[in-house]
N, C-alpha and C. Protein backbone atom coordinates (compact mmCIF):
# COMPACT_ATOMS: atom_id res chain seq x y z
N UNK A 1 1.72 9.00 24.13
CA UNK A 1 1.25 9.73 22.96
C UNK A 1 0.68 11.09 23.34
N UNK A 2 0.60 11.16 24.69
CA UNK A 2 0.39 12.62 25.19
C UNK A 2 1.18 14.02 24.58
N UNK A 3 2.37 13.58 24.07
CA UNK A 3 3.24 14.31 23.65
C UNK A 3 2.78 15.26 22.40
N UNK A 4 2.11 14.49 21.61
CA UNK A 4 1.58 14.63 20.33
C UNK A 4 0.18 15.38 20.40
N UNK A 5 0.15 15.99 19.11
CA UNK A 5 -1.50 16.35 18.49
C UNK A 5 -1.49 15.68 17.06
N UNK A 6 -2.10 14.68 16.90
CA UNK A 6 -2.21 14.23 16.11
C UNK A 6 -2.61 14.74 14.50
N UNK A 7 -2.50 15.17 13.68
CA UNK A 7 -2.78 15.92 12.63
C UNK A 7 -3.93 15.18 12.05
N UNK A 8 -3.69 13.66 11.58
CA UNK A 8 -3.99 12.65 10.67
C UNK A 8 -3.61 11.48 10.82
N UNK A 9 -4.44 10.50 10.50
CA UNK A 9 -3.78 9.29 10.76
C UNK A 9 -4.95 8.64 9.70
N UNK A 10 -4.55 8.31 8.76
CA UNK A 10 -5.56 7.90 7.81
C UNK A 10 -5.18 6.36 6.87
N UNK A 11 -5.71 5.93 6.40
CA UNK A 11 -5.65 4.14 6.20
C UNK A 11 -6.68 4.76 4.88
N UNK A 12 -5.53 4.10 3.76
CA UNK A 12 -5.97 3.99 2.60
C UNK A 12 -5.54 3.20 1.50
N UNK A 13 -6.24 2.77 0.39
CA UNK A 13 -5.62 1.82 -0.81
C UNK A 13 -5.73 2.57 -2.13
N UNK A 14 -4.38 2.76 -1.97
CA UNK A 14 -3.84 3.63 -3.14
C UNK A 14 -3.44 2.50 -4.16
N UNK A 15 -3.43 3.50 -5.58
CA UNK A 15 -3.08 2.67 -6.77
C UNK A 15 -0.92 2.90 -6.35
N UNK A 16 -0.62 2.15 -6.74
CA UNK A 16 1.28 2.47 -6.97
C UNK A 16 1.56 2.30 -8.30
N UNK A 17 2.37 2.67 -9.16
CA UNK A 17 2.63 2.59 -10.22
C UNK A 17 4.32 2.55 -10.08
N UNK A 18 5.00 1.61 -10.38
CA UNK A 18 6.56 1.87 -11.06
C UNK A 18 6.61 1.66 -12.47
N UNK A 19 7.23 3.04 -12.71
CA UNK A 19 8.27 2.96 -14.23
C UNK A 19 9.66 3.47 -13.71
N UNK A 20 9.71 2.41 -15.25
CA UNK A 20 11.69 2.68 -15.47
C UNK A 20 12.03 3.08 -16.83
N UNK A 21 12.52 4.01 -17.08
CA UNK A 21 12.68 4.19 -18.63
C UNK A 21 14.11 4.96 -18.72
N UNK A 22 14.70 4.76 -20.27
CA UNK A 22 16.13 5.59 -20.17
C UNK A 22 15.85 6.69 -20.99
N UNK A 23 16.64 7.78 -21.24
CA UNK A 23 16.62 8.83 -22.20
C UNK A 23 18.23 8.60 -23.00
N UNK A 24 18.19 9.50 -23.74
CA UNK A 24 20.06 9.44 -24.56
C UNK A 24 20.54 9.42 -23.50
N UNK A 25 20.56 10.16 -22.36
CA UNK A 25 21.50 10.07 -21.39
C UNK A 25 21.72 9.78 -19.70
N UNK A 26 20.38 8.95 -19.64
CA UNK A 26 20.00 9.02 -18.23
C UNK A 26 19.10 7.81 -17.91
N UNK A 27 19.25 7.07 -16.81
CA UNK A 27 17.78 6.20 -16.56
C UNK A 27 17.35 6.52 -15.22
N UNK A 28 15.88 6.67 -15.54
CA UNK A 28 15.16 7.03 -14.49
C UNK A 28 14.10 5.61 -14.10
N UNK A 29 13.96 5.57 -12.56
CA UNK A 29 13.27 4.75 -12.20
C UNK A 29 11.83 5.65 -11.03
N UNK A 30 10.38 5.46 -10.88
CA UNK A 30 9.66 6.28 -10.27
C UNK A 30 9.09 5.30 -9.93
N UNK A 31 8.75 5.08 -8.34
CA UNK A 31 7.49 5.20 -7.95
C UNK A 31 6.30 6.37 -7.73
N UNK A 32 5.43 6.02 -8.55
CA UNK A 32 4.14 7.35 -8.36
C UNK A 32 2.92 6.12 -7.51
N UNK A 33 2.68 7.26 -6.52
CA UNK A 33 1.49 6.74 -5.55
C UNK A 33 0.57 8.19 -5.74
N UNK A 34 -0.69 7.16 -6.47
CA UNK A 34 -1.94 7.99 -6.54
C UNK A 34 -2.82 8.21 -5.63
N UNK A 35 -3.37 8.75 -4.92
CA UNK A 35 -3.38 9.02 -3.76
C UNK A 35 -4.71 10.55 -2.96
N UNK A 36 -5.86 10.20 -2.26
CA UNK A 36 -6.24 11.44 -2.35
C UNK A 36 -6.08 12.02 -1.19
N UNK A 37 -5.11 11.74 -0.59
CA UNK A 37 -4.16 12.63 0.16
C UNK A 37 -3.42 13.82 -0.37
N UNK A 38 -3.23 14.67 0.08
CA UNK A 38 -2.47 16.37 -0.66
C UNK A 38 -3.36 16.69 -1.67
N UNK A 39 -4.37 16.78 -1.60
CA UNK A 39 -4.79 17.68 -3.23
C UNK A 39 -5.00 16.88 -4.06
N UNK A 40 -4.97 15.60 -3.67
CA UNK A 40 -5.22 15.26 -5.22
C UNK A 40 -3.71 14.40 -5.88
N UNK A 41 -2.51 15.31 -5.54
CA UNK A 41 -1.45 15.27 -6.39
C UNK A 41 -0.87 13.97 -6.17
N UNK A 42 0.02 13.12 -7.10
CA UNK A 42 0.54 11.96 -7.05
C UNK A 42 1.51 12.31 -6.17
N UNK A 43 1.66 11.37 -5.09
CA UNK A 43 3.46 11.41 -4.77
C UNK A 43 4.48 10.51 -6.06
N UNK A 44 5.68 10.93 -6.26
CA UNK A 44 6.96 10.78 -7.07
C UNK A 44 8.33 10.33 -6.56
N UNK A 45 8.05 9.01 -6.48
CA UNK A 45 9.78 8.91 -5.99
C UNK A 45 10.43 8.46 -6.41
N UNK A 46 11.69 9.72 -6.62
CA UNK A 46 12.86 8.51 -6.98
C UNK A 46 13.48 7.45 -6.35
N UNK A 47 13.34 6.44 -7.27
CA UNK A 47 13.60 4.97 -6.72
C UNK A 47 15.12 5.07 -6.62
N UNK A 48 16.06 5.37 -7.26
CA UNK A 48 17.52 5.63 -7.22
C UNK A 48 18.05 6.12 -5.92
N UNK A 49 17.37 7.82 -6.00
CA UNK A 49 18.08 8.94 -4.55
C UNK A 49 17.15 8.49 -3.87
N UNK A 50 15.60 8.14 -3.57
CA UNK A 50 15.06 8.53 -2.77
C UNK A 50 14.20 9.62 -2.63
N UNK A 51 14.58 10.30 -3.71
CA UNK A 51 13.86 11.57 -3.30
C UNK A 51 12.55 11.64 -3.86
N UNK A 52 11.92 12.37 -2.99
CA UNK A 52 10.15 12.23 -3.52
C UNK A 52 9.23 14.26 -3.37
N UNK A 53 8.52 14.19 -4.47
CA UNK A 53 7.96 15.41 -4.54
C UNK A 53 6.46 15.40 -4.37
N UNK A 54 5.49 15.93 -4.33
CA UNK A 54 4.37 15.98 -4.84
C UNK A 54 3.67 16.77 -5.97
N UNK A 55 3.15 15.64 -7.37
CA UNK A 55 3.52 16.90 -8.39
C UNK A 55 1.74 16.90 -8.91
N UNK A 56 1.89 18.22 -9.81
CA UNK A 56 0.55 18.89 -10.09
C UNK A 56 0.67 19.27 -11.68
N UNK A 57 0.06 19.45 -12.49
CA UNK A 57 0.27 19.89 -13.58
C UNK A 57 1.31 21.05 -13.79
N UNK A 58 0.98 22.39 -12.42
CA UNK A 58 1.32 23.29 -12.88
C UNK A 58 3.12 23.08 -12.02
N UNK A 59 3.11 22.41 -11.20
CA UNK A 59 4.51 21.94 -10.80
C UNK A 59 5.47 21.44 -11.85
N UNK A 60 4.79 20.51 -12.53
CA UNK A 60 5.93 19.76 -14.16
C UNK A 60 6.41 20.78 -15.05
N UNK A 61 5.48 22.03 -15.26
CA UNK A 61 5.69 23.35 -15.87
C UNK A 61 7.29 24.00 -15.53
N UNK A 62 7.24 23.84 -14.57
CA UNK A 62 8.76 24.43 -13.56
C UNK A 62 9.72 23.31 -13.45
N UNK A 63 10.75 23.80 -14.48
CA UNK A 63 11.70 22.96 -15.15
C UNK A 63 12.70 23.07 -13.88
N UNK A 64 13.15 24.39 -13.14
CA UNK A 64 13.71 25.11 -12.09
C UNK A 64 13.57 23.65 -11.15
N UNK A 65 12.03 23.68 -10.96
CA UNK A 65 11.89 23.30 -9.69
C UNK A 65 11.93 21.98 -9.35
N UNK A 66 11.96 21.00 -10.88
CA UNK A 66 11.95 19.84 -11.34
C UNK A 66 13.62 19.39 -10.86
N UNK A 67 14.11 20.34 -11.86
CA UNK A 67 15.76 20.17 -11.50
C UNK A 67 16.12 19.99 -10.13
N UNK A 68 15.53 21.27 -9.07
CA UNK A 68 15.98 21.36 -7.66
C UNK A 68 15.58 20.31 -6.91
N UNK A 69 14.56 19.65 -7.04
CA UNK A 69 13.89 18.59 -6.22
C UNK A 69 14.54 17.10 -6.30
N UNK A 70 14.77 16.93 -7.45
CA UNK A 70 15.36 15.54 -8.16
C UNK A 70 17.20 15.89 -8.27
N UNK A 71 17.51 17.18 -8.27
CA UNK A 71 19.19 17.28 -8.29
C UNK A 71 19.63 17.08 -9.89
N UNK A 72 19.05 17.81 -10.56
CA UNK A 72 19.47 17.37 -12.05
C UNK A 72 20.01 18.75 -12.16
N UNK A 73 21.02 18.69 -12.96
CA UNK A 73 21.95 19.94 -13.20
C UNK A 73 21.67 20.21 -14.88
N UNK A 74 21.56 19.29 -15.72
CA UNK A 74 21.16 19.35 -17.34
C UNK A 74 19.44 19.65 -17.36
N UNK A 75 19.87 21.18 -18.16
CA UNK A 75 18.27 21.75 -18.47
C UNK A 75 17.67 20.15 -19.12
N UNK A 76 17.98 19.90 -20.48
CA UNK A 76 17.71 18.45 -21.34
C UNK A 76 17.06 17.84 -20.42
N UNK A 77 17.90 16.63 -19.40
CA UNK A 77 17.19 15.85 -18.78
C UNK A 77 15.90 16.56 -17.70
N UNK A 78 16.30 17.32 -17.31
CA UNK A 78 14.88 17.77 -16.58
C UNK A 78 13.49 18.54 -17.67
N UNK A 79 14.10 18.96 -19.31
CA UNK A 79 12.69 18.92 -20.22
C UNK A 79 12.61 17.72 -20.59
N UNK A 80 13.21 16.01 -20.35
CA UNK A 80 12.94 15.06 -20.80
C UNK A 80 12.14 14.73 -19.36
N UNK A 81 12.31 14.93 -18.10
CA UNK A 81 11.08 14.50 -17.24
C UNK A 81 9.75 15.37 -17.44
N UNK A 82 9.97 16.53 -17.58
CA UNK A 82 8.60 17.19 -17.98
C UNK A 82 7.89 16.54 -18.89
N UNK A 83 8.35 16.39 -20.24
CA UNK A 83 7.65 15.14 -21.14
C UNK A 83 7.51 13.47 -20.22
N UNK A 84 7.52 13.56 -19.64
CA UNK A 84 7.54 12.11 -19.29
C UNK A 84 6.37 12.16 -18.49
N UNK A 85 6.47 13.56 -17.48
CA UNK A 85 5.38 13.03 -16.36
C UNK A 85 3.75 14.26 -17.06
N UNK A 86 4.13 14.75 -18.10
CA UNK A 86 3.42 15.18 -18.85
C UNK A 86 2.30 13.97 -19.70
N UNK A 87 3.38 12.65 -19.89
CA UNK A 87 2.47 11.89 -20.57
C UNK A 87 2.15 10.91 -19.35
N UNK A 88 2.72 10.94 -17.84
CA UNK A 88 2.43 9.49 -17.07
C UNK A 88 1.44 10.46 -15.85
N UNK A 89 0.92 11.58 -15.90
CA UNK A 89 0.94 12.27 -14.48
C UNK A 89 -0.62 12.78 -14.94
N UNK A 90 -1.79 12.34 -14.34
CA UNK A 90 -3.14 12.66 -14.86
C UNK A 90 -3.08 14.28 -14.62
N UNK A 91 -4.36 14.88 -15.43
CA UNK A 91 -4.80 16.17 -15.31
C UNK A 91 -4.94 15.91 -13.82
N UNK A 92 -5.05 17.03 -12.50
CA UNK A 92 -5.56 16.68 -10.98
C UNK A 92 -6.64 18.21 -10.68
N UNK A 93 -7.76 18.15 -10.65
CA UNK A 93 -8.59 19.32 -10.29
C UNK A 93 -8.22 18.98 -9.00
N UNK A 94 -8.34 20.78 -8.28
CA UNK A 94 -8.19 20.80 -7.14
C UNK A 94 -9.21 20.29 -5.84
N UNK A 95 -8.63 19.71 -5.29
CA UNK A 95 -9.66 18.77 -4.22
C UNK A 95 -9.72 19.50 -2.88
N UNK A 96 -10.52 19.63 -2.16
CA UNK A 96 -10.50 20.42 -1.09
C UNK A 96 -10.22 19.06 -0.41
N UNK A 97 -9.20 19.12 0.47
CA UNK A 97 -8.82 18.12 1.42
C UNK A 97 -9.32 18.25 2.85
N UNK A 98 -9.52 19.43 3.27
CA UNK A 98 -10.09 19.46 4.68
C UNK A 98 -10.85 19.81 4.43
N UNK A 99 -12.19 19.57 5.24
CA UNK A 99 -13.68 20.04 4.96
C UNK A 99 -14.27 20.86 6.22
């Protein structure tokens, strides 16, 4: 382990949450891990691709960036996740993580 500088190594009990829900044209499945690791922000994963973000109020705002992260090509379905994690994704004040 000489190799390494360790950044973090931290042991914690986070809440997990899965939903699954469909829209007219799509079903989405998420794990969100709440978490006060990063800021505060939930991690988001898609249970489908795999793919996972860390999101913030002002992140769900950015439809762009919603699309790019998750691979959604339809504006629609990526303003139907904004409403979604708009109603599943708490307000997060910013947390100072390193002290």
């Amino acid at each position: 382990m000489d190799l390494f500088d360790k950044l973090y190594d931290e042991h914690e009990r986070v809440k997990v949450r899965f939903v699954g829900f469909t829209t007219e044209h799509t079903r989405y499945d998420f794990g969100i891990v709440y978490t006060n690791m990063f800021f505060g922000k939930p991690l988001v994963i898609c249970m489908q691709t795999g793919r996972s973000t860390l999101l913030d109020p002002k992140d769900i705002e950015d439809i762009e960036y919603l699309q790019n992260v998750f691979r959604i090509t339809d504006k629609q379905q990526a303003a139907d996740l904004v409403d979604f994690f708009h109603a599943t994704l708490p307000e997060v004040p910013f947390i100072t993580q390193y002290e």
